[in-house]
N, C-alpha and C. Protein backbone atom coordinates (compact mmCIF):
# COMPACT_ATOMS: atom_id res chain seq x y z
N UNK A 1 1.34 -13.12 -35.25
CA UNK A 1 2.14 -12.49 -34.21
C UNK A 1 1.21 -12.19 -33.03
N UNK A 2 1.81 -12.63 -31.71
CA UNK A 2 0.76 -12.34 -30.74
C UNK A 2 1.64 -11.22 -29.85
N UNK A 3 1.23 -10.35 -29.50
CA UNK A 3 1.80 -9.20 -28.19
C UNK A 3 1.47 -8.97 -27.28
N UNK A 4 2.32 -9.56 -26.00
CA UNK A 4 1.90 -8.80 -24.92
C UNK A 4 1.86 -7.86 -23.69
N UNK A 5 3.24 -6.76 -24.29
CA UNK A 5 2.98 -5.97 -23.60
C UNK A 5 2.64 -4.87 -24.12
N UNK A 6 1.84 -3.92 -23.68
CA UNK A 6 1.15 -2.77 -24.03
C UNK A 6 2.24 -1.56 -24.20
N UNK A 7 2.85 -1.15 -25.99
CA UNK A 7 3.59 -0.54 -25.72
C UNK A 7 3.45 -0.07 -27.18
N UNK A 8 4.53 1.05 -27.68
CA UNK A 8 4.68 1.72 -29.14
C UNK A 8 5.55 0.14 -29.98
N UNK A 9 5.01 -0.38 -30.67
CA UNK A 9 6.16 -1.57 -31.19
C UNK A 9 6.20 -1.08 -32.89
N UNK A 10 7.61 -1.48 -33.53
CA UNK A 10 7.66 -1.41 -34.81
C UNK A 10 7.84 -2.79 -34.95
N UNK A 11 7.46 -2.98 -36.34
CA UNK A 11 7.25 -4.75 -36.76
C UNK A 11 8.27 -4.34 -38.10
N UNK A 12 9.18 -5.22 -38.56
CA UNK A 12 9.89 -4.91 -40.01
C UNK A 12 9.79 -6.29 -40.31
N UNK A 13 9.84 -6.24 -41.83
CA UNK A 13 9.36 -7.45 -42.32
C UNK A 13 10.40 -7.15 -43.51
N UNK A 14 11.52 -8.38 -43.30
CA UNK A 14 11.82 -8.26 -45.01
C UNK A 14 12.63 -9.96 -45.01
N UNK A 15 13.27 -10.41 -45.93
CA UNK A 15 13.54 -11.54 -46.68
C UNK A 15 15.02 -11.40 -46.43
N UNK A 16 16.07 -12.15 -46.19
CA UNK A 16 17.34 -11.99 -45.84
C UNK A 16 17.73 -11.10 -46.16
N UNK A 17 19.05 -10.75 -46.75
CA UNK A 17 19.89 -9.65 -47.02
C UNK A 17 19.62 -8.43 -47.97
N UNK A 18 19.09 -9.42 -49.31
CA UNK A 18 19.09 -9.06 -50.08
C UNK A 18 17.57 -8.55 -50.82
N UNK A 19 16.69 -8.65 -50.06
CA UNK A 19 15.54 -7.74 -50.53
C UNK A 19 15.12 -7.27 -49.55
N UNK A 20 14.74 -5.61 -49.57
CA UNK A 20 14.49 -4.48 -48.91
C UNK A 20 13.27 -4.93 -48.10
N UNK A 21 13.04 -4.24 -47.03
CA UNK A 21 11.68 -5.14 -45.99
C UNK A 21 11.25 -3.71 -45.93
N UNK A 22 10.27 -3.77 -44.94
CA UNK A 22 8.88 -2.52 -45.20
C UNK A 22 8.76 -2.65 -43.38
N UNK A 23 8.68 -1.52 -42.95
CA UNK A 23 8.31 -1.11 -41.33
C UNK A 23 7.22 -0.55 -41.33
N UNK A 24 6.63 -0.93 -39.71
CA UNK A 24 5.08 -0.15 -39.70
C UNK A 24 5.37 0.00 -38.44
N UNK A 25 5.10 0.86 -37.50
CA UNK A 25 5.07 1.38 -36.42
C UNK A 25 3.54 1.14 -35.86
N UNK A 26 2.90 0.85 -34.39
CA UNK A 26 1.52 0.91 -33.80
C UNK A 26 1.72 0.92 -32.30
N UNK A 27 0.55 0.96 -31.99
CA UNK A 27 0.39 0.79 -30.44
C UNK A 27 -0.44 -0.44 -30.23
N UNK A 28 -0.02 -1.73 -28.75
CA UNK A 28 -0.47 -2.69 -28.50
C UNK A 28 -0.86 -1.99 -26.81
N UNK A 29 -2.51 -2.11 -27.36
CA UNK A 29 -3.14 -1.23 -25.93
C UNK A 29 -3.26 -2.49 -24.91
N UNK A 30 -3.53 -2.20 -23.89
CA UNK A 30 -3.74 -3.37 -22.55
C UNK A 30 -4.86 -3.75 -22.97
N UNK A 31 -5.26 -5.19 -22.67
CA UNK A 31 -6.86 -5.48 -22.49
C UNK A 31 -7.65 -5.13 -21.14
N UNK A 32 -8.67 -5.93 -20.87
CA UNK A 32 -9.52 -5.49 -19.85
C UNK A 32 -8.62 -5.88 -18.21
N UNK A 33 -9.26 -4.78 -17.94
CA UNK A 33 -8.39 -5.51 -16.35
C UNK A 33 -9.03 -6.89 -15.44
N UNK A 34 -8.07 -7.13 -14.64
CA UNK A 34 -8.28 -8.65 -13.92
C UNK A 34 -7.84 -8.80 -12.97
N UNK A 35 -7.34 -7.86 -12.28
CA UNK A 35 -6.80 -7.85 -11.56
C UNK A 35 -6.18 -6.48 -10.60
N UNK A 36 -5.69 -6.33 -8.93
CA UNK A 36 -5.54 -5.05 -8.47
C UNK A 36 -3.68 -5.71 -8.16
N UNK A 37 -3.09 -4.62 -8.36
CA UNK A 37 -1.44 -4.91 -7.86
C UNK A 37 -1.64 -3.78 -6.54
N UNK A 38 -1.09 -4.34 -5.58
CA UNK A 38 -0.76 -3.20 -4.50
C UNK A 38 0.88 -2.81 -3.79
N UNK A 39 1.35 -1.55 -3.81
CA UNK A 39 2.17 -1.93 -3.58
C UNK A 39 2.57 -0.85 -2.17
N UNK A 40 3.55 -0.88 -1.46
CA UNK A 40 3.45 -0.10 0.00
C UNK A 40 5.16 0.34 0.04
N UNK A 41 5.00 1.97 0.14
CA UNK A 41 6.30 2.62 0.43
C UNK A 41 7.45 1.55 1.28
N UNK A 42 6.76 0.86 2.00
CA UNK A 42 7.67 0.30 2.95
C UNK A 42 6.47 -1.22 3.07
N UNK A 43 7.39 -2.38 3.41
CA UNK A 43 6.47 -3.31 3.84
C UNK A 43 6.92 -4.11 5.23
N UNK A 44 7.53 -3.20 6.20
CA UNK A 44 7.80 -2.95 7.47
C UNK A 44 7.75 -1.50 8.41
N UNK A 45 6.37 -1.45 7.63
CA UNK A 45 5.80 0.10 8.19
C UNK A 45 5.80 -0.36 10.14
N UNK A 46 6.35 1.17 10.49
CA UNK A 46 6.13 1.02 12.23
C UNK A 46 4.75 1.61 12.50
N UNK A 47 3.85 1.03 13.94
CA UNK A 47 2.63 0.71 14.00
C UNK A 47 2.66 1.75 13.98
N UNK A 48 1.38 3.55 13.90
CA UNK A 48 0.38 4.12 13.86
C UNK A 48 1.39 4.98 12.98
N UNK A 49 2.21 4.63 11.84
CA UNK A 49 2.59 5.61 11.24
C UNK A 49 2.68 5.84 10.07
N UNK A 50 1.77 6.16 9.21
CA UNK A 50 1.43 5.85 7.70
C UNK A 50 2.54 5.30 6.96
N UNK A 51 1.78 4.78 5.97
CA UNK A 51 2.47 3.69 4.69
C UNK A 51 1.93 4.31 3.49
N UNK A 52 2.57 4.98 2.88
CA UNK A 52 1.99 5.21 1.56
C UNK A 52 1.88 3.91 0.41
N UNK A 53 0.51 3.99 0.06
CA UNK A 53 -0.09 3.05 -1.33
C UNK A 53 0.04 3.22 -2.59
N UNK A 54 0.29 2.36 -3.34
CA UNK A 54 0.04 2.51 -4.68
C UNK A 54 -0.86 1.14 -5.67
N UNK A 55 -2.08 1.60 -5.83
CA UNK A 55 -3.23 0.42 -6.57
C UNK A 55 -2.86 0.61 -7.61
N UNK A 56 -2.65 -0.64 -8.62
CA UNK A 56 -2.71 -0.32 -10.12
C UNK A 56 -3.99 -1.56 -10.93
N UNK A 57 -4.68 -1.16 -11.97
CA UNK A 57 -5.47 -1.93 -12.17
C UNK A 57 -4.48 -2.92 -13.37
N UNK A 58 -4.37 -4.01 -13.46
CA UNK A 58 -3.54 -4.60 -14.34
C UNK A 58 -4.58 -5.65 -15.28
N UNK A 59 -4.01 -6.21 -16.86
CA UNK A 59 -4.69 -6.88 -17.33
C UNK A 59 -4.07 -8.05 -16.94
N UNK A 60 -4.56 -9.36 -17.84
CA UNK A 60 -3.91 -10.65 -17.40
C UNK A 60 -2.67 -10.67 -17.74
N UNK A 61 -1.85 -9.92 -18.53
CA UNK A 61 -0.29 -9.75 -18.47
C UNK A 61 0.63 -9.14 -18.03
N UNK A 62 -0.16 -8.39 -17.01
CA UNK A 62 0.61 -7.57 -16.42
C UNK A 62 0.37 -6.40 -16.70
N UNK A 63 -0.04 -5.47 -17.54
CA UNK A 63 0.05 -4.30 -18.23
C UNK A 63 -0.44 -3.41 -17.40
N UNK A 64 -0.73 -2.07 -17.21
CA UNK A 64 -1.47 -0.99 -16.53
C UNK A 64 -2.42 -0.73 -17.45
N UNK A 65 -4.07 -1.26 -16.93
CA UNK A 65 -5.35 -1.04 -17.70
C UNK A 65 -5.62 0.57 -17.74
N UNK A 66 -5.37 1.42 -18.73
CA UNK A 66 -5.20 3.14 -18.44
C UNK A 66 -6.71 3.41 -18.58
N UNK A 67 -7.79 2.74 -18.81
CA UNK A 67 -8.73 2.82 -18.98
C UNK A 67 -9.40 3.13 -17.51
N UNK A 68 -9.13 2.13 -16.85
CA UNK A 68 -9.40 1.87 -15.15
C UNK A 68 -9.09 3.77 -14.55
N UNK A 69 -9.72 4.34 -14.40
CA UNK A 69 -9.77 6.15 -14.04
C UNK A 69 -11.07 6.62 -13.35
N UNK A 70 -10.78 7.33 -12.51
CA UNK A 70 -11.98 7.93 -11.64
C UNK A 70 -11.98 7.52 -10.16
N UNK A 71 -12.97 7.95 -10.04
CA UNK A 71 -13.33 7.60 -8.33
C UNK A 71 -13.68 5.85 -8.11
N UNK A 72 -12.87 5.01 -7.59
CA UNK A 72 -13.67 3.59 -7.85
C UNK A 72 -13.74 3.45 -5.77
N UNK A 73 -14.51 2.79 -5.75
CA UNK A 73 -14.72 2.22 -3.72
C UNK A 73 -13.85 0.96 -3.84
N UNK A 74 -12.57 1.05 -2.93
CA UNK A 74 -12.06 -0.32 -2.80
C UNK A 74 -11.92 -0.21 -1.30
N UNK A 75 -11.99 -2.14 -0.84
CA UNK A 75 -12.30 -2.31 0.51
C UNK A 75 -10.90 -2.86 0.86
N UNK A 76 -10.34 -2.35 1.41
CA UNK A 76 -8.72 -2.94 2.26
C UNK A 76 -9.21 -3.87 3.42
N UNK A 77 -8.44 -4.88 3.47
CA UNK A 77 -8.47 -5.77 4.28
C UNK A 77 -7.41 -6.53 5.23
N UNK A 78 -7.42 -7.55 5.56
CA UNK A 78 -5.72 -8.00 6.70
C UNK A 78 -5.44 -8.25 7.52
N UNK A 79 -5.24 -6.65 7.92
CA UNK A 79 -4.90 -6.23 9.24
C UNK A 79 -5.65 -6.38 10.43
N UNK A 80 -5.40 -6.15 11.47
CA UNK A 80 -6.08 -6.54 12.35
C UNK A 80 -6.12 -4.86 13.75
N UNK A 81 -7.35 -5.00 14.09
CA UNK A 81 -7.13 -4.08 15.29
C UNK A 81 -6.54 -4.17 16.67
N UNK A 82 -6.43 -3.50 17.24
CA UNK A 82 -5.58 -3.71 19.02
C UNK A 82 -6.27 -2.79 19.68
N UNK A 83 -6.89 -3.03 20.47
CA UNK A 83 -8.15 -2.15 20.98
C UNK A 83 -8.88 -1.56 20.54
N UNK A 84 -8.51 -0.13 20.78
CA UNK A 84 -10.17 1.17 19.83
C UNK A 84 -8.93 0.99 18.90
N UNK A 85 -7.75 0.97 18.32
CA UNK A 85 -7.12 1.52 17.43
C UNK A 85 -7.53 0.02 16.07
N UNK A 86 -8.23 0.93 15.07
CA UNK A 86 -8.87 0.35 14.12
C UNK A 86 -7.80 0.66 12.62
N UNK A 87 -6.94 -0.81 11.80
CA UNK A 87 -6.04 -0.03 10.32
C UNK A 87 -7.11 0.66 9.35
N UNK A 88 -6.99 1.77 9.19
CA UNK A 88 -7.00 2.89 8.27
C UNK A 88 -6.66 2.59 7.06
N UNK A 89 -7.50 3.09 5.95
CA UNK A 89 -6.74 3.87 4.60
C UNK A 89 -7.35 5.05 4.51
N UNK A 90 -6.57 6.40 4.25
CA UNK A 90 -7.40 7.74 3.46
C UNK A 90 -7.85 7.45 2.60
N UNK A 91 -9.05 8.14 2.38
CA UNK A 91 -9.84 7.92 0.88
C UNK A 91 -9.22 9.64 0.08
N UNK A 92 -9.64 9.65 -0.74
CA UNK A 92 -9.06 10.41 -1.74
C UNK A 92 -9.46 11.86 -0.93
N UNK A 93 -10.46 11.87 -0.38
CA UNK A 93 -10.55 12.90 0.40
C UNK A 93 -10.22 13.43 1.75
N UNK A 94 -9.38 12.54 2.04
CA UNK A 94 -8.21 12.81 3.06
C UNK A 94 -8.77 11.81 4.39
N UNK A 95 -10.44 11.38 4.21
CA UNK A 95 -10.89 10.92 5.71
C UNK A 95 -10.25 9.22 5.69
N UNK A 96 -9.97 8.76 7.02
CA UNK A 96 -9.37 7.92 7.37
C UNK A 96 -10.28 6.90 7.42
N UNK A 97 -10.28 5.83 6.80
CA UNK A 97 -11.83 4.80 6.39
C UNK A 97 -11.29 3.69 7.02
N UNK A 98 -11.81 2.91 7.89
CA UNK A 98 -11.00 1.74 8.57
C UNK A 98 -11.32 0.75 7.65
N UNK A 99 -10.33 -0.66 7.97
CA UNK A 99 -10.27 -1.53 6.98
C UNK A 99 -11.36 -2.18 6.61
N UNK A 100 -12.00 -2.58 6.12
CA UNK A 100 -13.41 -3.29 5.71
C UNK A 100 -14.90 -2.32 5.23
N UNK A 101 -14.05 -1.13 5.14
CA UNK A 101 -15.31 -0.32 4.85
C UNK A 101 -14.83 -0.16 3.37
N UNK A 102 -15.64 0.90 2.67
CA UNK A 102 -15.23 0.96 1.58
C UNK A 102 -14.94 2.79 1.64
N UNK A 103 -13.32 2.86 0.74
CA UNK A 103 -12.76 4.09 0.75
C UNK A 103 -12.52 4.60 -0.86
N UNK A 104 -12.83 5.23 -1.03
CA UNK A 104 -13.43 5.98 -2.44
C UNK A 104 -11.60 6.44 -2.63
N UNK A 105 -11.26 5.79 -3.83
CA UNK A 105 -9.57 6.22 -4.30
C UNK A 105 -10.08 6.48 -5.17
N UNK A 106 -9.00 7.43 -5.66
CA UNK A 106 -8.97 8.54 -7.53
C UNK A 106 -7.82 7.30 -8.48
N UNK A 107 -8.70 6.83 -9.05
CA UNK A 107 -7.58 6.44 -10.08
C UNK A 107 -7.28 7.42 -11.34
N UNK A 108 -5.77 7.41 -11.79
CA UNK A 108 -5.29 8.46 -13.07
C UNK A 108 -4.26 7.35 -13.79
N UNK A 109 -5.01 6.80 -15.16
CA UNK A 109 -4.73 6.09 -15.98
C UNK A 109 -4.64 4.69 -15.58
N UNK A 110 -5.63 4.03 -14.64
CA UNK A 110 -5.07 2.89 -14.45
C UNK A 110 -4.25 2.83 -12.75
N UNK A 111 -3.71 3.84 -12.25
CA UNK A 111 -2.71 4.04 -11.13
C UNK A 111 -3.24 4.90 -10.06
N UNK A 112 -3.33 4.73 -8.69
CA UNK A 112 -4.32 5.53 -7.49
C UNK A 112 -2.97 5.33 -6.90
N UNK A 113 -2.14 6.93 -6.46
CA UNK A 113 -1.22 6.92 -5.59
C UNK A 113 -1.55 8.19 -4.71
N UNK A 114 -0.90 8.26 -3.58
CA UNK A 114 -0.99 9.40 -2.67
C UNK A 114 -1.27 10.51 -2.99
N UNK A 115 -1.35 11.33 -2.37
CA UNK A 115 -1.52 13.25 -2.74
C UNK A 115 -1.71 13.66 -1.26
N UNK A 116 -0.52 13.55 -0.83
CA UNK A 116 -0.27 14.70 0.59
C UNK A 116 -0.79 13.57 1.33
N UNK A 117 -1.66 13.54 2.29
CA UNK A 117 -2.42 12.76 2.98
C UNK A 117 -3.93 11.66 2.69
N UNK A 118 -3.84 12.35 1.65
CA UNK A 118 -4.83 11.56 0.48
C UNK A 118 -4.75 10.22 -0.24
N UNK A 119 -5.63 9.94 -0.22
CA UNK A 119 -5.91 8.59 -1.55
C UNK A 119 -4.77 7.59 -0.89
N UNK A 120 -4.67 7.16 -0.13
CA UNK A 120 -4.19 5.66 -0.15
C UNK A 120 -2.83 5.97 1.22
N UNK A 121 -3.12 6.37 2.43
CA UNK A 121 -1.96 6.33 3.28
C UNK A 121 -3.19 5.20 4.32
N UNK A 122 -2.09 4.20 4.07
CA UNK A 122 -2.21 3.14 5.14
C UNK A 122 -1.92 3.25 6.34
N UNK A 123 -2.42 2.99 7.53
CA UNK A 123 -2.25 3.44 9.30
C UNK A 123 -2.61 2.05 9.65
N UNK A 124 -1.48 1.33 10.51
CA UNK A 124 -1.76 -0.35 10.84
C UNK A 124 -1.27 0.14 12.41
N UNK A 125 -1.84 -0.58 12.85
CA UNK A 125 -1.35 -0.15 14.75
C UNK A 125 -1.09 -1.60 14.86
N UNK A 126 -1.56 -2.86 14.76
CA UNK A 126 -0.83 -3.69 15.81
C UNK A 126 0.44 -4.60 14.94
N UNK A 127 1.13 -4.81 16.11
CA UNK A 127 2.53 -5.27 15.61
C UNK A 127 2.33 -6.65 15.00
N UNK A 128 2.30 -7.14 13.74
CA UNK A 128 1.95 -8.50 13.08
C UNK A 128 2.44 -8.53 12.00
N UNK A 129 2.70 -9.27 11.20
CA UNK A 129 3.00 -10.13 9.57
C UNK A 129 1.92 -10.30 9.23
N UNK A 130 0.90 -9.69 8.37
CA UNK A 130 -0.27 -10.13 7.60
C UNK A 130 -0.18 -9.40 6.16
N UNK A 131 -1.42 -10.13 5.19
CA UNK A 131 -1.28 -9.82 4.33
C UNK A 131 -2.16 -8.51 4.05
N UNK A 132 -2.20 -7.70 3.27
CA UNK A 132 -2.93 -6.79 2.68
C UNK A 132 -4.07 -7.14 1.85
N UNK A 133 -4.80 -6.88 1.57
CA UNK A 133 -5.78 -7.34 0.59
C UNK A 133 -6.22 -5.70 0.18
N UNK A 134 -6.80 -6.09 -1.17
CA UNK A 134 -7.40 -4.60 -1.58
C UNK A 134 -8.70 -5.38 -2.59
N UNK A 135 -10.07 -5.03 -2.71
CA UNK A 135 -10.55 -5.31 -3.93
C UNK A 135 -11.63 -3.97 -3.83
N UNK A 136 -12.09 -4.36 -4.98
CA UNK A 136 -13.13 -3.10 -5.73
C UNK A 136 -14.98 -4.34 -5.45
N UNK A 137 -14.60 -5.33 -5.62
CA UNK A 137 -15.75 -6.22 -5.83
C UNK A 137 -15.69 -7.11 -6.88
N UNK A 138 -14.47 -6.61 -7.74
CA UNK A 138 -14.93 -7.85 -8.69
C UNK A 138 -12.99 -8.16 -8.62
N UNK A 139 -12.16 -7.09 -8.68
CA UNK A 139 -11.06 -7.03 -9.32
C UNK A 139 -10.21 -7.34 -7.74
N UNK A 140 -9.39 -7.87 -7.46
CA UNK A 140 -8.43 -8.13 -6.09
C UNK A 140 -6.71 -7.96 -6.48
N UNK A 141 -6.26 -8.37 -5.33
CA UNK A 141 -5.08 -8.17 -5.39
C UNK A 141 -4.04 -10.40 -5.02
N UNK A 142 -5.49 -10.55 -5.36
CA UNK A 142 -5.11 -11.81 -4.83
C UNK A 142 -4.88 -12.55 -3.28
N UNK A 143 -3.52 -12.69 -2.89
CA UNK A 143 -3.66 -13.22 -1.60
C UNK A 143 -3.25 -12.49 -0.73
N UNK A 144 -2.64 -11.58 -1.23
CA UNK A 144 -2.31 -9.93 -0.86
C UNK A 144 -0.82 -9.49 -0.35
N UNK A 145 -0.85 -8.52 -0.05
CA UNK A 145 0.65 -7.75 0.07
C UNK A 145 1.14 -7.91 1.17
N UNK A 146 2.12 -8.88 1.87
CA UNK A 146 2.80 -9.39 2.62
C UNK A 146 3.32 -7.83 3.30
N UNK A 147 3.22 -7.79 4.70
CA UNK A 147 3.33 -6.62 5.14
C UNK A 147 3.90 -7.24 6.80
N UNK A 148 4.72 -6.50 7.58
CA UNK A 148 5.23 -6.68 8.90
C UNK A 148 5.50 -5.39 9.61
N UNK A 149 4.45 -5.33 10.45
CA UNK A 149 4.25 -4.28 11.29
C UNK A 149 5.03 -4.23 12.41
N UNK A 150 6.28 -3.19 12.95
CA UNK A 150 7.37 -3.60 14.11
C UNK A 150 5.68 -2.58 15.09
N UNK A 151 6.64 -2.92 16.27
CA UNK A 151 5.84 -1.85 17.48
C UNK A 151 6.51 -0.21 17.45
N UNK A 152 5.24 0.29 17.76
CA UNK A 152 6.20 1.62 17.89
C UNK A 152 6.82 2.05 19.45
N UNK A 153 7.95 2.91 19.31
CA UNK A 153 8.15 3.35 20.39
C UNK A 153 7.17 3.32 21.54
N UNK A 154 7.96 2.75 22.99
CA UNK A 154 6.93 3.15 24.04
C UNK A 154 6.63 4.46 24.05
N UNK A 155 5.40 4.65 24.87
CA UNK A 155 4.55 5.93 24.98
C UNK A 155 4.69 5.90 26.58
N UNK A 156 4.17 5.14 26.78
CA UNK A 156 4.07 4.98 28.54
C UNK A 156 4.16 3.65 28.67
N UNK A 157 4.11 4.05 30.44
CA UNK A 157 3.95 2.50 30.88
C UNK A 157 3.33 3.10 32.27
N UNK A 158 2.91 1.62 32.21
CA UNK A 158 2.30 1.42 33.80
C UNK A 158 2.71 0.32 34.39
N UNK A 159 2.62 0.51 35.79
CA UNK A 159 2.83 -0.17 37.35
C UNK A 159 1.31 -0.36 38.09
N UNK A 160 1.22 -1.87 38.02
CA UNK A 160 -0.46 -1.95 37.84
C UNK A 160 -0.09 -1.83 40.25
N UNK A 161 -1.03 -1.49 40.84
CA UNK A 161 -0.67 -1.72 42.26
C UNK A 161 -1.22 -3.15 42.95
N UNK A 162 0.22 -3.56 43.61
CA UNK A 162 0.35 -4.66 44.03
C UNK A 162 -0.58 -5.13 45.27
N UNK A 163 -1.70 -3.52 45.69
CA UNK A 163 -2.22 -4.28 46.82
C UNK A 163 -1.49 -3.55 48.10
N UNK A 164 -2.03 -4.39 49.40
CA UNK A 164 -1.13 -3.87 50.25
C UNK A 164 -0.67 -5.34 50.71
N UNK A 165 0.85 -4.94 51.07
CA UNK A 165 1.82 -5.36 51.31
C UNK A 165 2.11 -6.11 52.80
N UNK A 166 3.01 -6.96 53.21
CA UNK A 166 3.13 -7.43 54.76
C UNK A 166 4.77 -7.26 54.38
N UNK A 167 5.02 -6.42 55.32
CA UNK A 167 6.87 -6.37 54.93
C UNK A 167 7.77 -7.15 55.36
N UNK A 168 9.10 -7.40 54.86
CA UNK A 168 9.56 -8.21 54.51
C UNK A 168 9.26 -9.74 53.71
């Protein structure tokens, strides 16, 4: 018998109808992880206005590796900047780490999700379709989390001056 999802399973074993079978109850734990799943409150976040994250460390079947816990450095990637405005993730300690650096998330069992302003709020400013990327260094998310950034509301505008003028 091979299993693969990580869960409480009972196995009963008996012979057709007529002779009594025998149950055993266990747990089928995850194996090693291989992988990062990422996933985003919204995946048409509007530009400078957080996206809440959720990293999970998974094995090769999918499972949540509960082992995967603690402080791990993962580097977000993707996005792209639009002037000084550089995409963000909070690190677990609330500071805003731009994309390509490395931002220190709390994993709890395998799973790194928000806490108020903490651990994983995504900030993307320019308006684009790109993917997300997340890795630790060894473990990724693959080709990453398909994401579409609208523009946000105007703020201002400007009227650049035309110079001077000859009328009519």
């Amino acid at each position: 018998i091979t299993l693969y999802d990580a869960q409480t399973t009972t196995l009963t074993v008996k012979q057709g109808s007529s002779i009594a079978g025998t149950s055993t109850s266990f747990t089928v734990g995850p194996s090693g992880a291989v992988s990062l799943s990422l996933f985003a409150a919204t995946t048409t976040p509007t530009a400078g206005i957080g996206d809440n994250l959720t990293v999970t460390a998974q094995d090769t079947y999918g499972n949540t590796v509960t082992s995967y816990s603690g402080s791990e450095s993962l580097i977000f990637g993707g996005a792209h900047a639009i002037g000084s405005f550089t995409p963000t993730v909070s690190s677990a300690s609330g500071n805003a780490v731009g994309f390509g650096a490395s931002a220190a998330i709390t994993f709890t069992t395998g799973v790194a999700t928000v806490s108020g302003t903490s651990n994983g709020v995504m900030t993307l400013y320019k308006a684009e379709t790109v993917s997300i990327t997340v890795t630790d260094g060894t473990l990724t998310n693959g080709s990453g989390l398909s994401v579409t950034v609208t523009g946000a509301p105007a703020a201002t505008f400007t009227v650049p001056s035309p110079g001077t003028q000859t009328a009519g």
